[in-house]
PDB file of N, CA and C in Angstrom:
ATOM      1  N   UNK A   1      58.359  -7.166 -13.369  1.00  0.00           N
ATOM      2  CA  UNK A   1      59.789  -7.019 -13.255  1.00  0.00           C
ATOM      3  C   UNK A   1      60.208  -5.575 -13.575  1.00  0.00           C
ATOM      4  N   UNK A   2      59.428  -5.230 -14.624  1.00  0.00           N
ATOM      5  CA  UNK A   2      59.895  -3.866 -15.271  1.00  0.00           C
ATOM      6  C   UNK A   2      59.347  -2.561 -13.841  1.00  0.00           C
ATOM      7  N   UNK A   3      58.494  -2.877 -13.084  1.00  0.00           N
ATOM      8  CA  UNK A   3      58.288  -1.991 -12.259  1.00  0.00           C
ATOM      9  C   UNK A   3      58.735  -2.130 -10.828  1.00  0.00           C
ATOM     10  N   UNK A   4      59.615  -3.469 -10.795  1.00  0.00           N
ATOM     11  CA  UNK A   4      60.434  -3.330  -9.798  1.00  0.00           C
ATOM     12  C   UNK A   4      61.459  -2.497 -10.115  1.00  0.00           C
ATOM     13  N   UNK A   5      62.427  -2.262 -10.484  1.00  0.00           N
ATOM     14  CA  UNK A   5      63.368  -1.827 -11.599  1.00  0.00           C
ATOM     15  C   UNK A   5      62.963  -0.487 -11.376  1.00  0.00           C
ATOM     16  N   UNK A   6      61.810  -0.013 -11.833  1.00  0.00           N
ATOM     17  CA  UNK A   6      61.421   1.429 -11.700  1.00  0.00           C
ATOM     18  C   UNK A   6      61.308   2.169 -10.399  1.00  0.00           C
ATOM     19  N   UNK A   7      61.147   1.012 -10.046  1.00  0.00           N
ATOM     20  CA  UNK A   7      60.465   1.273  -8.085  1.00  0.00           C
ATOM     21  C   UNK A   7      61.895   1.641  -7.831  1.00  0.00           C
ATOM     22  N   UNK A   8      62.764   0.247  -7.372  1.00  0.00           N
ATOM     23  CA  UNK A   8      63.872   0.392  -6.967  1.00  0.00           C
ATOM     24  C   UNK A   8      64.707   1.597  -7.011  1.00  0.00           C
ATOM     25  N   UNK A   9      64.950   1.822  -8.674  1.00  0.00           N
ATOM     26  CA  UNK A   9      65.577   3.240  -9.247  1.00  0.00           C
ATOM     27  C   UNK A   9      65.496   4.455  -8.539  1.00  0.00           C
ATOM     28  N   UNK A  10      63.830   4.812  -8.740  1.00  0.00           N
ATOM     29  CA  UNK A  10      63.569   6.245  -7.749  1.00  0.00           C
ATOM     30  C   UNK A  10      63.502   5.854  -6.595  1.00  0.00           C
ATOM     31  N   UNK A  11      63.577   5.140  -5.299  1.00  0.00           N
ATOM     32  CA  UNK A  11      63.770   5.189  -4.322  1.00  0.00           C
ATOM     33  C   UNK A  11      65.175   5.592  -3.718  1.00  0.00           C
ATOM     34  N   UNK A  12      66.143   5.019  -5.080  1.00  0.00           N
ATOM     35  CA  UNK A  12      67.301   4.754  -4.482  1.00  0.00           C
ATOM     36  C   UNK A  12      67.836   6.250  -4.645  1.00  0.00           C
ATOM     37  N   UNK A  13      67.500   6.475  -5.919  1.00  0.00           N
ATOM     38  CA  UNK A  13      67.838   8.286  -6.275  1.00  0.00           C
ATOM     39  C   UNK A  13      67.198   9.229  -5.219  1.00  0.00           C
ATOM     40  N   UNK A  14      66.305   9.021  -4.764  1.00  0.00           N
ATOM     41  CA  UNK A  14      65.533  10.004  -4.236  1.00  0.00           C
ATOM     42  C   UNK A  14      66.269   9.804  -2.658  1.00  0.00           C
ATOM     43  N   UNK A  15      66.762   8.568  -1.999  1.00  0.00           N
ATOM     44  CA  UNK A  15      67.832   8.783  -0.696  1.00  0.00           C
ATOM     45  C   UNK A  15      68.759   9.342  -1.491  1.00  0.00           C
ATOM     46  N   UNK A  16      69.956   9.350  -2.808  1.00  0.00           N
ATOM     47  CA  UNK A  16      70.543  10.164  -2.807  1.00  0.00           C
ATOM     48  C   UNK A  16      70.553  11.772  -2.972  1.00  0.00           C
ATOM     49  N   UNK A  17      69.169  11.854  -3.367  1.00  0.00           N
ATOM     50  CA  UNK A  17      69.129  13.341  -3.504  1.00  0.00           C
ATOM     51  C   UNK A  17      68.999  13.853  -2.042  1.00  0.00           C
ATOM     52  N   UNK A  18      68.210  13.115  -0.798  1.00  0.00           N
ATOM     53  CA  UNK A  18      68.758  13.684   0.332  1.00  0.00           C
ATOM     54  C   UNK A  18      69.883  13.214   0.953  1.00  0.00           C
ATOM     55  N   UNK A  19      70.842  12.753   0.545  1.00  0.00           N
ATOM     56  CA  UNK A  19      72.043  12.731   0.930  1.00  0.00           C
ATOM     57  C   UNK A  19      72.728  14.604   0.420  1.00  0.00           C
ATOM     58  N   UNK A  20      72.580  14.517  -0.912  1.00  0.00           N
ATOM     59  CA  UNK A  20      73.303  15.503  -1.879  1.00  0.00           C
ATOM     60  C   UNK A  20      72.531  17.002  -1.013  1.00  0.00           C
ATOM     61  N   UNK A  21      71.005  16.841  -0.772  1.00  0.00           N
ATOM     62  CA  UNK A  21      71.101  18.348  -0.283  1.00  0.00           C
ATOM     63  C   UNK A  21      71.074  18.641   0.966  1.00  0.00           C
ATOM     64  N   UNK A  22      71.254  17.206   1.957  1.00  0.00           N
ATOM     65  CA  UNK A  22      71.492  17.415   3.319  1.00  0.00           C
ATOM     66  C   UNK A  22      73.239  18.240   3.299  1.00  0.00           C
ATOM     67  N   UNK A  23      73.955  17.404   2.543  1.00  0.00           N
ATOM     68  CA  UNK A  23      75.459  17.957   2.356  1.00  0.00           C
ATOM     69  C   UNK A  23      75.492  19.529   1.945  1.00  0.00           C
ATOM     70  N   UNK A  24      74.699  19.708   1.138  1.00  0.00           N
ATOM     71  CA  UNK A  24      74.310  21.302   0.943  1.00  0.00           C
ATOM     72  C   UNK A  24      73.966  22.269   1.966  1.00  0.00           C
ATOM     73  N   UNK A  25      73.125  21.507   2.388  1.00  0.00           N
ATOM     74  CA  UNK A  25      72.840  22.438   3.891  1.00  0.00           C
ATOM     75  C   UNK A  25      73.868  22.198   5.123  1.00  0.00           C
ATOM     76  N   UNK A  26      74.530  21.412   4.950  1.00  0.00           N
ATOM     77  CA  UNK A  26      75.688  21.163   6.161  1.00  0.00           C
ATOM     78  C   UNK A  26      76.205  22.057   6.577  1.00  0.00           C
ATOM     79  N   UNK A  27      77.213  23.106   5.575  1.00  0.00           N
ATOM     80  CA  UNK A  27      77.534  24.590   6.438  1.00  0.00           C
ATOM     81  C   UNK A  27      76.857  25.332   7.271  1.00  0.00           C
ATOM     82  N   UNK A  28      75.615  25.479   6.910  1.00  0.00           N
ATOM     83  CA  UNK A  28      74.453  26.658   7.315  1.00  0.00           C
ATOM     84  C   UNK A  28      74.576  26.074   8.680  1.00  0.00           C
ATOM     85  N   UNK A  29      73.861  24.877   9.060  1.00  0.00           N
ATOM     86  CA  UNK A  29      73.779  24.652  10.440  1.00  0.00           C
ATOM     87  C   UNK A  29      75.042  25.067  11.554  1.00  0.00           C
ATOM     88  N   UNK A  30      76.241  24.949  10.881  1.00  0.00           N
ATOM     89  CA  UNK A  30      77.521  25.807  11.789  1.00  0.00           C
ATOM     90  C   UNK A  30      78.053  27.207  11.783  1.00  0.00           C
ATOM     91  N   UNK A  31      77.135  28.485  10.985  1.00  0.00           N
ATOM     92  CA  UNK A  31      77.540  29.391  10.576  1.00  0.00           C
ATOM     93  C   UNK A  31      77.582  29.775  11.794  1.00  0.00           C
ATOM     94  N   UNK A  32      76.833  29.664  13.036  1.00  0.00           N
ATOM     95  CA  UNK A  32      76.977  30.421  14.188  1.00  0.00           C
ATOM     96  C   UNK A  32      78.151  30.383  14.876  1.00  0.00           C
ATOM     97  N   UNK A  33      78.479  29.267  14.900  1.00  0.00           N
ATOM     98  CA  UNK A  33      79.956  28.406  15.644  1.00  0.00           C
ATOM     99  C   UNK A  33      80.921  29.076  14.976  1.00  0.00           C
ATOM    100  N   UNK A  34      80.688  28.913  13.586  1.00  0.00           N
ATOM    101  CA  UNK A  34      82.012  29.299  13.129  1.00  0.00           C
ATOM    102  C   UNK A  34      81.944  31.216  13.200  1.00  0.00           C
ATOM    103  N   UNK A  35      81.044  31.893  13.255  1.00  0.00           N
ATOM    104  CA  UNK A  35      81.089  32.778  13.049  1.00  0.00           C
ATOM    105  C   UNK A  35      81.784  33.603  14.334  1.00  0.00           C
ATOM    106  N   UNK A  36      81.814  32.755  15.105  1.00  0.00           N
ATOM    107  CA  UNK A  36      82.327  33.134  16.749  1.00  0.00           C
ATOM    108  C   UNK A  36      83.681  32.903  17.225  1.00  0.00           C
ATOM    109  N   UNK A  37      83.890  31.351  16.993  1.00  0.00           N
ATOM    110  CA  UNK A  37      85.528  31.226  16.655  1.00  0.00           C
ATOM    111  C   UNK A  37      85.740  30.446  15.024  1.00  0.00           C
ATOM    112  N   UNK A  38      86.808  31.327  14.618  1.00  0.00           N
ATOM    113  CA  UNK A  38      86.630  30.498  13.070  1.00  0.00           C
ATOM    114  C   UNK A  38      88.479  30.287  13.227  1.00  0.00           C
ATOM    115  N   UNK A  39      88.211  28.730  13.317  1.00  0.00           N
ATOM    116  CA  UNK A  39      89.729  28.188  13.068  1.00  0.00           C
ATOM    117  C   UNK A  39      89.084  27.478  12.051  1.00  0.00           C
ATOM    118  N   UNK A  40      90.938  27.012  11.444  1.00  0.00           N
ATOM    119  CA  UNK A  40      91.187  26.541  10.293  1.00  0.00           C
ATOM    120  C   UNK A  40      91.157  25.255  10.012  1.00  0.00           C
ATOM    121  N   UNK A  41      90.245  23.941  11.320  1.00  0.00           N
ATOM    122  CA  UNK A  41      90.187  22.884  11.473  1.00  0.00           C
ATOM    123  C   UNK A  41      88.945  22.902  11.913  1.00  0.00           C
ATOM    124  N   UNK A  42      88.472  23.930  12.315  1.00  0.00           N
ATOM    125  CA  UNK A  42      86.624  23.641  12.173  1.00  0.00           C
ATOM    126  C   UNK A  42      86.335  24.065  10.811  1.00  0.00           C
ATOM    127  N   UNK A  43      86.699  24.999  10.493  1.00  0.00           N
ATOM    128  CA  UNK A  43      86.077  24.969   9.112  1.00  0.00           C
ATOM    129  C   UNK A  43      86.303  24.265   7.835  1.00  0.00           C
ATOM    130  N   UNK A  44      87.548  22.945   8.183  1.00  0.00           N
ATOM    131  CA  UNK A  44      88.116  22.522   7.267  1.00  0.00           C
ATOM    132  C   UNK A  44      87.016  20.945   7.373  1.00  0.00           C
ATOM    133  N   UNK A  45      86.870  20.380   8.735  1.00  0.00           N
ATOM    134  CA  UNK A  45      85.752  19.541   9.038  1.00  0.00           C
ATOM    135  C   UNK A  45      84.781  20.103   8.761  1.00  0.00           C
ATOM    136  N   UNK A  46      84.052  20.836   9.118  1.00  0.00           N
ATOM    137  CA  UNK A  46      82.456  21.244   8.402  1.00  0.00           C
ATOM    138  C   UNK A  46      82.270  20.822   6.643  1.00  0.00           C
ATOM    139  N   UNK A  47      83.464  21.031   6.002  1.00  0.00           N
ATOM    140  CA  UNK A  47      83.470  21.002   4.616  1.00  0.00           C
ATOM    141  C   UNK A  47      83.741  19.947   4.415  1.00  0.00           C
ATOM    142  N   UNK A  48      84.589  19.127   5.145  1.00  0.00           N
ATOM    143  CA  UNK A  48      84.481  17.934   4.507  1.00  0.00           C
ATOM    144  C   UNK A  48      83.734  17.103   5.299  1.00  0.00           C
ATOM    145  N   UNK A  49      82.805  17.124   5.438  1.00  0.00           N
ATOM    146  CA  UNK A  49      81.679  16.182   6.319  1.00  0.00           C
ATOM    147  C   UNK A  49      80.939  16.822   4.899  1.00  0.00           C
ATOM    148  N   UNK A  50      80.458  18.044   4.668  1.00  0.00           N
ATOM    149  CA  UNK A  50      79.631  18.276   3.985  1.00  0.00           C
ATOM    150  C   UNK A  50      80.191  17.784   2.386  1.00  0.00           C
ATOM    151  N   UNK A  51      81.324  18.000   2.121  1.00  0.00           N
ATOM    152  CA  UNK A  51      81.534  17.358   1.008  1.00  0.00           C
ATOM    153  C   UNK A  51      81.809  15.700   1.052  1.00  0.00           C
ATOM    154  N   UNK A  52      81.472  15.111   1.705  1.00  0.00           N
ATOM    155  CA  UNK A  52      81.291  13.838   2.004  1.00  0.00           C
ATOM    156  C   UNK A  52      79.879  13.545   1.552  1.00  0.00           C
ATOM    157  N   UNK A  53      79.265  14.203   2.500  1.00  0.00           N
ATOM    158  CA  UNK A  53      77.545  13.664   2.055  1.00  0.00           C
ATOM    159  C   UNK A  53      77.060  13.949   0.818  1.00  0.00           C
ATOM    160  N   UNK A  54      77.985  14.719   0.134  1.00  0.00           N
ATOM    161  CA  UNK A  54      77.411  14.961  -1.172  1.00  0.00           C
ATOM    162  C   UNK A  54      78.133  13.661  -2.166  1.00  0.00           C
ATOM    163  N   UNK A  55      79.314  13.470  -1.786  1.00  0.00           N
ATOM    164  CA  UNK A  55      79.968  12.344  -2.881  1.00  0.00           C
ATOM    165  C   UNK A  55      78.925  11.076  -2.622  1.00  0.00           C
ATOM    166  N   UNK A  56      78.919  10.876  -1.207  1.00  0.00           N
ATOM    167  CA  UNK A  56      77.454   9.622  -0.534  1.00  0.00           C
ATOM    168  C   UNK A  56      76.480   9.838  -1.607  1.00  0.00           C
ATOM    169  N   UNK A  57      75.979  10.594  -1.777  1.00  0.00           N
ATOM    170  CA  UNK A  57      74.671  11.064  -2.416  1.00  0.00           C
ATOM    171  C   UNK A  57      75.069  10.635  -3.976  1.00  0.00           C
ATOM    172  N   UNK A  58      76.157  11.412  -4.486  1.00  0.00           N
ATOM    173  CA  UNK A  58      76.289  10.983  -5.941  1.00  0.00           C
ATOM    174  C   UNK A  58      76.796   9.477  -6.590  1.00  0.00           C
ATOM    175  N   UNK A  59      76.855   8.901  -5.092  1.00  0.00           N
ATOM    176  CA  UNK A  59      77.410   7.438  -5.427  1.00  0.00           C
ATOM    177  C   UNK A  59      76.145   6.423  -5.626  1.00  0.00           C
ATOM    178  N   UNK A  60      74.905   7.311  -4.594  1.00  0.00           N
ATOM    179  CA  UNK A  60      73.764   6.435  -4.246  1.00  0.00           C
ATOM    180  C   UNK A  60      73.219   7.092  -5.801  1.00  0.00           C
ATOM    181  N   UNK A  61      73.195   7.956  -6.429  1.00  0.00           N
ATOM    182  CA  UNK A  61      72.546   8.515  -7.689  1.00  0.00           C
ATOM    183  C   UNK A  61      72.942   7.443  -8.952  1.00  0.00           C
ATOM    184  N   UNK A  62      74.431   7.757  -8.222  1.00  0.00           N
ATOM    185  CA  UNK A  62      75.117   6.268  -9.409  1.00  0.00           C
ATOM    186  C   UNK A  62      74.440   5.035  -9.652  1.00  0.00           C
ATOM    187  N   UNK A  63      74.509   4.516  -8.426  1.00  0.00           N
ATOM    188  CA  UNK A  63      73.357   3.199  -8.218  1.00  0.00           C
ATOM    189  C   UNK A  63      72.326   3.261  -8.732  1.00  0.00           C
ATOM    190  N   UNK A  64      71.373   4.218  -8.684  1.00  0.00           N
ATOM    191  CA  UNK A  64      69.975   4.350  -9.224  1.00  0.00           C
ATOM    192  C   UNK A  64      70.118   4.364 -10.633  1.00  0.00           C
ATOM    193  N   UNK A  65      70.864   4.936 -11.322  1.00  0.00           N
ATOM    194  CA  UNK A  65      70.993   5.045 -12.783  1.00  0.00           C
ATOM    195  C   UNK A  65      71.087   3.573 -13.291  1.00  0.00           C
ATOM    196  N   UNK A  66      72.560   3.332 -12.599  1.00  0.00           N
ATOM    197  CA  UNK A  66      72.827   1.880 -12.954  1.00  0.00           C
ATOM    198  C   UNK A  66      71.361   0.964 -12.679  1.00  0.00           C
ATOM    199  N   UNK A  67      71.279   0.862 -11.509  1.00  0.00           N
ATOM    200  CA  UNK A  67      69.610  -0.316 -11.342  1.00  0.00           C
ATOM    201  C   UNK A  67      68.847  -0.162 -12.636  1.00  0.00           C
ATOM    202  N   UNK A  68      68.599   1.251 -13.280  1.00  0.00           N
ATOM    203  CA  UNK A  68      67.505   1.950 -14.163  1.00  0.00           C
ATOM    204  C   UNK A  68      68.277   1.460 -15.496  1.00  0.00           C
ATOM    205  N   UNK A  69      69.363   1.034 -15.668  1.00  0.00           N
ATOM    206  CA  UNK A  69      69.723   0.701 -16.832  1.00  0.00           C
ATOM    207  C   UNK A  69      69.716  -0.759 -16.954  1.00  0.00           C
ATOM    208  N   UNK A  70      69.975  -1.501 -15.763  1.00  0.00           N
ATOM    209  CA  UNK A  70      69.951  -2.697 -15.866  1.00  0.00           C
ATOM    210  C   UNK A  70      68.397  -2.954 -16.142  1.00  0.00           C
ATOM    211  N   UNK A  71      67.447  -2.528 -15.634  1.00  0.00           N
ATOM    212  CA  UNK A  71      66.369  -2.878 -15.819  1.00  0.00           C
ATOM    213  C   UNK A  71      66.308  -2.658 -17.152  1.00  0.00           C
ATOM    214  N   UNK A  72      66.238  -1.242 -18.107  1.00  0.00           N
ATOM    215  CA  UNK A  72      65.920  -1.248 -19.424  1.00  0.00           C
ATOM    216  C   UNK A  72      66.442  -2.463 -20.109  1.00  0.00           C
ATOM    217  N   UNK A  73      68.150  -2.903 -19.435  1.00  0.00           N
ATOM    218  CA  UNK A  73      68.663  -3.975 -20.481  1.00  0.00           C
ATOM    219  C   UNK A  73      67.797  -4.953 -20.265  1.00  0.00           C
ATOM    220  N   UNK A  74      67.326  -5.352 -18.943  1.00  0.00           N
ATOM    221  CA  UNK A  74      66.524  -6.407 -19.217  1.00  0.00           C
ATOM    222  C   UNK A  74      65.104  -7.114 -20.002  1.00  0.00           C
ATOM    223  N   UNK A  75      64.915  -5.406 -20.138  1.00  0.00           N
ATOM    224  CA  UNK A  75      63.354  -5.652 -21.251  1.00  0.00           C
ATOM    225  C   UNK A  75      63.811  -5.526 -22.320  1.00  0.00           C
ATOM    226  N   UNK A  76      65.222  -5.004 -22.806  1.00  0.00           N
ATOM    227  CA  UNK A  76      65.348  -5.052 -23.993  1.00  0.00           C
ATOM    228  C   UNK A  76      65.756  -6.731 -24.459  1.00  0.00           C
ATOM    229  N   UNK A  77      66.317  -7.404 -23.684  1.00  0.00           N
ATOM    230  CA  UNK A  77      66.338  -8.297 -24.107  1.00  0.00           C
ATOM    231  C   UNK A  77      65.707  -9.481 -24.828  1.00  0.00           C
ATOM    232  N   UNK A  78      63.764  -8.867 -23.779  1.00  0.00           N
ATOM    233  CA  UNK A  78      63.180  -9.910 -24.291  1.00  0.00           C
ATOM    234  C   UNK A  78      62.422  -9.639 -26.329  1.00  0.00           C
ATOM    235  N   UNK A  79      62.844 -10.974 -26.360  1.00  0.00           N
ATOM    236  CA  UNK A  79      62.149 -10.869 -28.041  1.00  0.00           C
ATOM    237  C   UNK A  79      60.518  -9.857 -27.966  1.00  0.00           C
ATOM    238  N   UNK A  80      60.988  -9.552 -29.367  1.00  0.00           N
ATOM    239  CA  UNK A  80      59.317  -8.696 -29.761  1.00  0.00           C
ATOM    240  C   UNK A  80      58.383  -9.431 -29.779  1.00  0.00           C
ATOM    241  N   UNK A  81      58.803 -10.283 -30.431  1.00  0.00           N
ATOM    242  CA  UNK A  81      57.710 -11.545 -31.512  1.00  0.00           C
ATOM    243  C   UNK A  81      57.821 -12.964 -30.547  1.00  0.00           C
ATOM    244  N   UNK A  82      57.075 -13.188 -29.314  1.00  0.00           N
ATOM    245  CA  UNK A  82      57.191 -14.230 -28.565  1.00  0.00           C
ATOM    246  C   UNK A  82      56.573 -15.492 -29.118  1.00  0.00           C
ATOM    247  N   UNK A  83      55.672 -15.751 -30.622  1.00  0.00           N
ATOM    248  CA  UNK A  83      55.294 -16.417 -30.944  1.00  0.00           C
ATOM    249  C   UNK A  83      57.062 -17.578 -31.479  1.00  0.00           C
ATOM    250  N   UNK A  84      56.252 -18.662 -31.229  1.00  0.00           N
ATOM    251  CA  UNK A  84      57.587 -19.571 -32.148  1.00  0.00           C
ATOM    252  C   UNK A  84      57.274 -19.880 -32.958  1.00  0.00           C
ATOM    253  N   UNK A  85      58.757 -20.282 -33.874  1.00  0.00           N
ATOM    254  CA  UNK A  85      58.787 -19.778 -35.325  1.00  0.00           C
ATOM    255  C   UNK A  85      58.060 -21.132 -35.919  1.00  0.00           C
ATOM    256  N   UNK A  86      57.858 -20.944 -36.721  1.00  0.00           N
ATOM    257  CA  UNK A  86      56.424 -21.940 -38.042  1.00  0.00           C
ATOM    258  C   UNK A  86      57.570 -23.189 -38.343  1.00  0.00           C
ATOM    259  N   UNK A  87      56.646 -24.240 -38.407  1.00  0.00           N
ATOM    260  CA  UNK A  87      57.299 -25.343 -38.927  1.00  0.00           C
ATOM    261  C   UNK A  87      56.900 -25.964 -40.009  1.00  0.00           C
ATOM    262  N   UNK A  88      55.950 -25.247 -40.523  1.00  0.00           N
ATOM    263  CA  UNK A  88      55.400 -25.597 -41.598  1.00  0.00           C
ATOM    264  C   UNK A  88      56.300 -25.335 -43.022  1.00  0.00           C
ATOM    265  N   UNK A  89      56.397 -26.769 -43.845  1.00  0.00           N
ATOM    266  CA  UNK A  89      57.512 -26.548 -44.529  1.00  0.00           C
ATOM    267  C   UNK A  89      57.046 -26.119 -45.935  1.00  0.00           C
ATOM    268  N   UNK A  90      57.740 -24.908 -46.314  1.00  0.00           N
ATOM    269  CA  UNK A  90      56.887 -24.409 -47.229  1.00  0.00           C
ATOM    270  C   UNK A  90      57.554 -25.079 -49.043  1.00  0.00           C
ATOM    271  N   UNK A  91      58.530 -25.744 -48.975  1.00  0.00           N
ATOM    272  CA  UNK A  91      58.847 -26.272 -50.268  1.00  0.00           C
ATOM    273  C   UNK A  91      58.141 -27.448 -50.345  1.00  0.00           C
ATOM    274  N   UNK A  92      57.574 -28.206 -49.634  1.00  0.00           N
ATOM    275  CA  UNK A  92      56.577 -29.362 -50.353  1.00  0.00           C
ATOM    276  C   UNK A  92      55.263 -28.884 -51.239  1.00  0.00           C
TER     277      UNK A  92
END
């Protein structure tokens, strides 16, 4: 269980980290376009497409944390001491 949890976590982080640096690189791929005609509605879409994929990314990061915590809660839950407790009565 505990290494599903782990699995899950970094998979899920690791699509958001290419969400977060595809959004990073989003300008670069239009510097040519824009560098040729630069209006104030292409460059206002380029940025927010690119600042889109980055919030995508930090939402999917969110998730991974969260999964990674739910999992810890779940091992924390289980008892240390799985033996059950003695019935042996010790005042006779």
């Amino acid at each position: 269980m505990r290494g599903l949890f782990a699995t899950l976590s970094i998979v899920t982080g690791l699509i958001g980290l290419v969400f977060i640096i595809q959004g990073g690189n989003h300008p670069s791929k239009y510097q040519e376009v824009l560098s040729e005609n630069v209006s104030a509605v292409q460059v206002t879409q380029v940025y927010t497409e690119a600042t889109h994929k980055i919030t995508v990314g930090i939402g999917i990061v969110s998730i991974a944390v969260l999964v990674a915590v739910i999992g810890i809660l779940f091992h924390a839950s289980k008892p240390l001491n799985s033996d059950p407790p003695s019935t042996d009565n010790l005042e006779a």
